[in-house]
PDB file of N, CA and C in Angstrom:
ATOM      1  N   UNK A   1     153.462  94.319  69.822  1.00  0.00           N
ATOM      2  CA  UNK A   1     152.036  94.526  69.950  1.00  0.00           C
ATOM      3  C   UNK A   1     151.761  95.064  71.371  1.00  0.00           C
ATOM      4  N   UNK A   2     151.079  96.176  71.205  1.00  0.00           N
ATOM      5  CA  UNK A   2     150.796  96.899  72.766  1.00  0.00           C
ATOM      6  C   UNK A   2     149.927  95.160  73.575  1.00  0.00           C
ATOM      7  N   UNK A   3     149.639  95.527  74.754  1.00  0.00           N
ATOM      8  CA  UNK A   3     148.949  94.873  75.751  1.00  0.00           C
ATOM      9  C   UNK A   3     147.787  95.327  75.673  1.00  0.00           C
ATOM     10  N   UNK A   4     146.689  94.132  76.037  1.00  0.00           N
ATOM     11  CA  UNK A   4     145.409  94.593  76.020  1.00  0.00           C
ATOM     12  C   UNK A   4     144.879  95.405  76.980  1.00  0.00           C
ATOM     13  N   UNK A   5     143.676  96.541  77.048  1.00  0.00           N
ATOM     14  CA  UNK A   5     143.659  96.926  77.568  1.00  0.00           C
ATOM     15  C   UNK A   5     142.798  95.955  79.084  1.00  0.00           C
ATOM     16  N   UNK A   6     142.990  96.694  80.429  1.00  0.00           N
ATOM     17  CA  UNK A   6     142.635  95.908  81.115  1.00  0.00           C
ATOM     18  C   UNK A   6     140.589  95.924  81.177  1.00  0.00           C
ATOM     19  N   UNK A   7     140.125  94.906  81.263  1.00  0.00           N
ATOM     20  CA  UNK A   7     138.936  94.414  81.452  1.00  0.00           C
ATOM     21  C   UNK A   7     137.851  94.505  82.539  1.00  0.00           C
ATOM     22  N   UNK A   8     136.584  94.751  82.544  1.00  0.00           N
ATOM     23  CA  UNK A   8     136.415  94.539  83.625  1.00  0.00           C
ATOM     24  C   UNK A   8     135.979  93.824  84.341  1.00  0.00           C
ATOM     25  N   UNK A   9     135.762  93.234  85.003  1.00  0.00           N
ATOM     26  CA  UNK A   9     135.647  91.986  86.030  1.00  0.00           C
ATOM     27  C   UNK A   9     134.329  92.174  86.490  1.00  0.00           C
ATOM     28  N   UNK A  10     133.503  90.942  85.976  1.00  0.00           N
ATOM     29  CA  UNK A  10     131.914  90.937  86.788  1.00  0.00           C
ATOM     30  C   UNK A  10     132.018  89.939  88.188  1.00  0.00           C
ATOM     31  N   UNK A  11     131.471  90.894  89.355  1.00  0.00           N
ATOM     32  CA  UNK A  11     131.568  89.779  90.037  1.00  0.00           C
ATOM     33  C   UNK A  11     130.207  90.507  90.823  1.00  0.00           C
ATOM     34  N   UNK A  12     130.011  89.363  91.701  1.00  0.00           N
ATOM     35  CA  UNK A  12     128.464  89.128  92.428  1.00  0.00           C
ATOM     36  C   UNK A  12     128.538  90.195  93.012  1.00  0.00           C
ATOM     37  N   UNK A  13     129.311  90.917  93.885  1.00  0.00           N
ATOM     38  CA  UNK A  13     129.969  92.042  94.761  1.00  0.00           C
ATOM     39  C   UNK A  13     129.120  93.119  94.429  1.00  0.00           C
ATOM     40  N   UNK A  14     129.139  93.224  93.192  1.00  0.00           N
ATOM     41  CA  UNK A  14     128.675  94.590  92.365  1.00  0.00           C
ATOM     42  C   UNK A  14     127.626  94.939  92.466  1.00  0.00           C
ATOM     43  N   UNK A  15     126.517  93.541  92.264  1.00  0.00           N
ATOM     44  CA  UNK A  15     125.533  93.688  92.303  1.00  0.00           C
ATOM     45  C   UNK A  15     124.835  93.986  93.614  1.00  0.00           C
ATOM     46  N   UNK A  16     125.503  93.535  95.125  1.00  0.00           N
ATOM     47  CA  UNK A  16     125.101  93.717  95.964  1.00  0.00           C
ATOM     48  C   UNK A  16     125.554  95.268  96.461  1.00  0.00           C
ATOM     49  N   UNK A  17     126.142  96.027  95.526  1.00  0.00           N
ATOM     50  CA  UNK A  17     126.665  97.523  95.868  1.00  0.00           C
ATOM     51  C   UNK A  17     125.507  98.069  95.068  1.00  0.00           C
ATOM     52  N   UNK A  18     124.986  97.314  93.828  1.00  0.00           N
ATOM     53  CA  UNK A  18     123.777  98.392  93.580  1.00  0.00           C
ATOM     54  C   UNK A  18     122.319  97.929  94.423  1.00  0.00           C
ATOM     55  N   UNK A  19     122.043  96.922  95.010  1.00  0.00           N
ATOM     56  CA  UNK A  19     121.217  96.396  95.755  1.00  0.00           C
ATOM     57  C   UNK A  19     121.386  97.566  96.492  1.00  0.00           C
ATOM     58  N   UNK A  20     122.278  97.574  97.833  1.00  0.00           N
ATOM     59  CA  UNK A  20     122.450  98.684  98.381  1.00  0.00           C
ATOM     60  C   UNK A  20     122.183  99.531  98.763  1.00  0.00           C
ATOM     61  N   UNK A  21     122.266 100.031  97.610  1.00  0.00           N
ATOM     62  CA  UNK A  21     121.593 101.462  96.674  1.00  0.00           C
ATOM     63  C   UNK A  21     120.548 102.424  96.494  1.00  0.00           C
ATOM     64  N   UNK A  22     119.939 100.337  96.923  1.00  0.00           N
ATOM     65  CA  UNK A  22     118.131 101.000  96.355  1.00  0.00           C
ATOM     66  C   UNK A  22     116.932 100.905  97.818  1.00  0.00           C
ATOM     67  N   UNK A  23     118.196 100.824  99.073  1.00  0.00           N
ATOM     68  CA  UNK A  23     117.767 100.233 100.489  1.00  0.00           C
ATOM     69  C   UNK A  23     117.095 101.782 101.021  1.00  0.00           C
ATOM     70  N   UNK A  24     117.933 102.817 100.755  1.00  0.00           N
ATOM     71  CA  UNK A  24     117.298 104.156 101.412  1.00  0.00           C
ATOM     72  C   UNK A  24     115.952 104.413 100.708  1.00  0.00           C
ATOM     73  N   UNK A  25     116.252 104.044  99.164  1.00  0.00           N
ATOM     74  CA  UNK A  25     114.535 104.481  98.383  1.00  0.00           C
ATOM     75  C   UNK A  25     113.625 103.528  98.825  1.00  0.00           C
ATOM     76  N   UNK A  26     113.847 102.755  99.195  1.00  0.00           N
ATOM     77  CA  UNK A  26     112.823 101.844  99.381  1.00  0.00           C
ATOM     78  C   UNK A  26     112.286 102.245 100.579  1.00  0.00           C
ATOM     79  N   UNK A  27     112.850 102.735 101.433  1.00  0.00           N
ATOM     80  CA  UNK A  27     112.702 102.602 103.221  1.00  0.00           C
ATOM     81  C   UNK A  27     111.487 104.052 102.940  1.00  0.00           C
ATOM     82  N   UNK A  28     112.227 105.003 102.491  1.00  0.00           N
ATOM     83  CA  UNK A  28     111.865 106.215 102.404  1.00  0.00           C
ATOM     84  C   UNK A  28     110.177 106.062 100.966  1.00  0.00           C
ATOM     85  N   UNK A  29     109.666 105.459 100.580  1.00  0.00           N
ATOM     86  CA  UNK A  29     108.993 104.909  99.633  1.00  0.00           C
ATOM     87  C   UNK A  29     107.604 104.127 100.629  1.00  0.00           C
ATOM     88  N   UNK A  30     108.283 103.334 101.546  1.00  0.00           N
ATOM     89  CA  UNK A  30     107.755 102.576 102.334  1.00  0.00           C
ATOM     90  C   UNK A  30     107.166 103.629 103.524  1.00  0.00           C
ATOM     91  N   UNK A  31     107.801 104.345 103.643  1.00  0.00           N
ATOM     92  CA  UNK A  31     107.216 105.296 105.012  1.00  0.00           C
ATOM     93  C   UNK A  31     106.322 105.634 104.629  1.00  0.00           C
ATOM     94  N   UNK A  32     106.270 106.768 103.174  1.00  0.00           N
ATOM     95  CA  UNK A  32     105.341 107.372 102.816  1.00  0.00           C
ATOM     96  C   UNK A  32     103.950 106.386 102.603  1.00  0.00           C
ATOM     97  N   UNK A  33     104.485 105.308 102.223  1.00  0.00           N
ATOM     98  CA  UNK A  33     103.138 104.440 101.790  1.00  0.00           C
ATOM     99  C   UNK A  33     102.513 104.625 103.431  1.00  0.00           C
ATOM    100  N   UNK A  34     102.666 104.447 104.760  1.00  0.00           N
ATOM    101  CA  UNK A  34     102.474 104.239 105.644  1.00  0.00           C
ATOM    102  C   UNK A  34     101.667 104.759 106.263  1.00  0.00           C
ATOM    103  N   UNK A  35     100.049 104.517 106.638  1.00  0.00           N
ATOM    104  CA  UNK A  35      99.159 106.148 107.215  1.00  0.00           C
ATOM    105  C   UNK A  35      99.597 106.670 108.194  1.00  0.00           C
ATOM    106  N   UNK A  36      99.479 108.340 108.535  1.00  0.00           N
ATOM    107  CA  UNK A  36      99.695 109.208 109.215  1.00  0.00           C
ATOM    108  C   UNK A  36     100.053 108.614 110.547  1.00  0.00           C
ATOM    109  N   UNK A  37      98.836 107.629 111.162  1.00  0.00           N
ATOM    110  CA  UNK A  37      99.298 107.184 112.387  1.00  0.00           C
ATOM    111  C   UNK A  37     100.170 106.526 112.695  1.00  0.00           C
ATOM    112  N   UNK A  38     100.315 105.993 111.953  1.00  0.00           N
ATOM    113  CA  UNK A  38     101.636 104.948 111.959  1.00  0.00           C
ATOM    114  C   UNK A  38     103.401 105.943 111.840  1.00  0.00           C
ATOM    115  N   UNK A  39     103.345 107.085 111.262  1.00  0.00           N
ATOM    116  CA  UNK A  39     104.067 107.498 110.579  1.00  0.00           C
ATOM    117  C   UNK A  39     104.633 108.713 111.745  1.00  0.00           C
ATOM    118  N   UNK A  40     103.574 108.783 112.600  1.00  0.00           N
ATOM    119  CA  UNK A  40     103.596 109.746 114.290  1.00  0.00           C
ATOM    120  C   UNK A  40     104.279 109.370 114.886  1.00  0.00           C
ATOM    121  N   UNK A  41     104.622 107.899 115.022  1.00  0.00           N
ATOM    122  CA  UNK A  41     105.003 106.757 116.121  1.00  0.00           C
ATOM    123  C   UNK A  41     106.400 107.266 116.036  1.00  0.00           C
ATOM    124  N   UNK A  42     107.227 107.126 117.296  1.00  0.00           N
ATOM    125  CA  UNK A  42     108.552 107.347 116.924  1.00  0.00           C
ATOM    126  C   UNK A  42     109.030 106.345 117.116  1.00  0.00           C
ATOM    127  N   UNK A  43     108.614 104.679 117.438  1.00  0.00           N
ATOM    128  CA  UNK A  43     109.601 103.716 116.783  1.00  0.00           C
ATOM    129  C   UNK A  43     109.647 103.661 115.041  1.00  0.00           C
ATOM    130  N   UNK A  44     108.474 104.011 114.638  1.00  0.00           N
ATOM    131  CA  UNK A  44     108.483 103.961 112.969  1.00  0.00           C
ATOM    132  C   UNK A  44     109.565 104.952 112.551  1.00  0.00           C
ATOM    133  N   UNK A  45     109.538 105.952 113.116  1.00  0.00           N
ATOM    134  CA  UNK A  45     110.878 107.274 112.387  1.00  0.00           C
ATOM    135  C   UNK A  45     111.999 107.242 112.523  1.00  0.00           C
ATOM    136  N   UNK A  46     112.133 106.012 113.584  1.00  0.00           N
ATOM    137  CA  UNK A  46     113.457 105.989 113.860  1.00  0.00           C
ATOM    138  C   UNK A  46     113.908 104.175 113.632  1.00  0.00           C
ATOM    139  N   UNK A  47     113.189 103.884 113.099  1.00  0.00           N
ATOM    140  CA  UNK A  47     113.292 102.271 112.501  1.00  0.00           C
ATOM    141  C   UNK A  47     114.297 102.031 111.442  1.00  0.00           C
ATOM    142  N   UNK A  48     114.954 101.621 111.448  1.00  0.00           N
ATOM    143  CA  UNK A  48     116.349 101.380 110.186  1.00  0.00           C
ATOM    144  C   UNK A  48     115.772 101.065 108.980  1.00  0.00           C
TER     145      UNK A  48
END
């Protein structure tokens, strides 16, 4: 009998690689929400 094929493994890991993921859309989502003045500032443009 062949071997099964191999499986894949859920682990918590994964989920924090698609978390991740969703850190640039959010940031970039969040700016725009942000009014103009706020959005001039160059600690805001250059804020992580």
């Amino acid at each position: 009998m062949p071997p099964e094929p191999d499986r894949l493994v859920y682990t918590p890991a994964s989920e924090w690689g698609v978390a991740l993921a969703l850190v640039p859309l959010a940031a970039t989502l969040t700016y725009y929400a942000l009014p103009a003045s706020l959005q001039a500032q160059t600690s805001v443009q250059f804020a992580p």
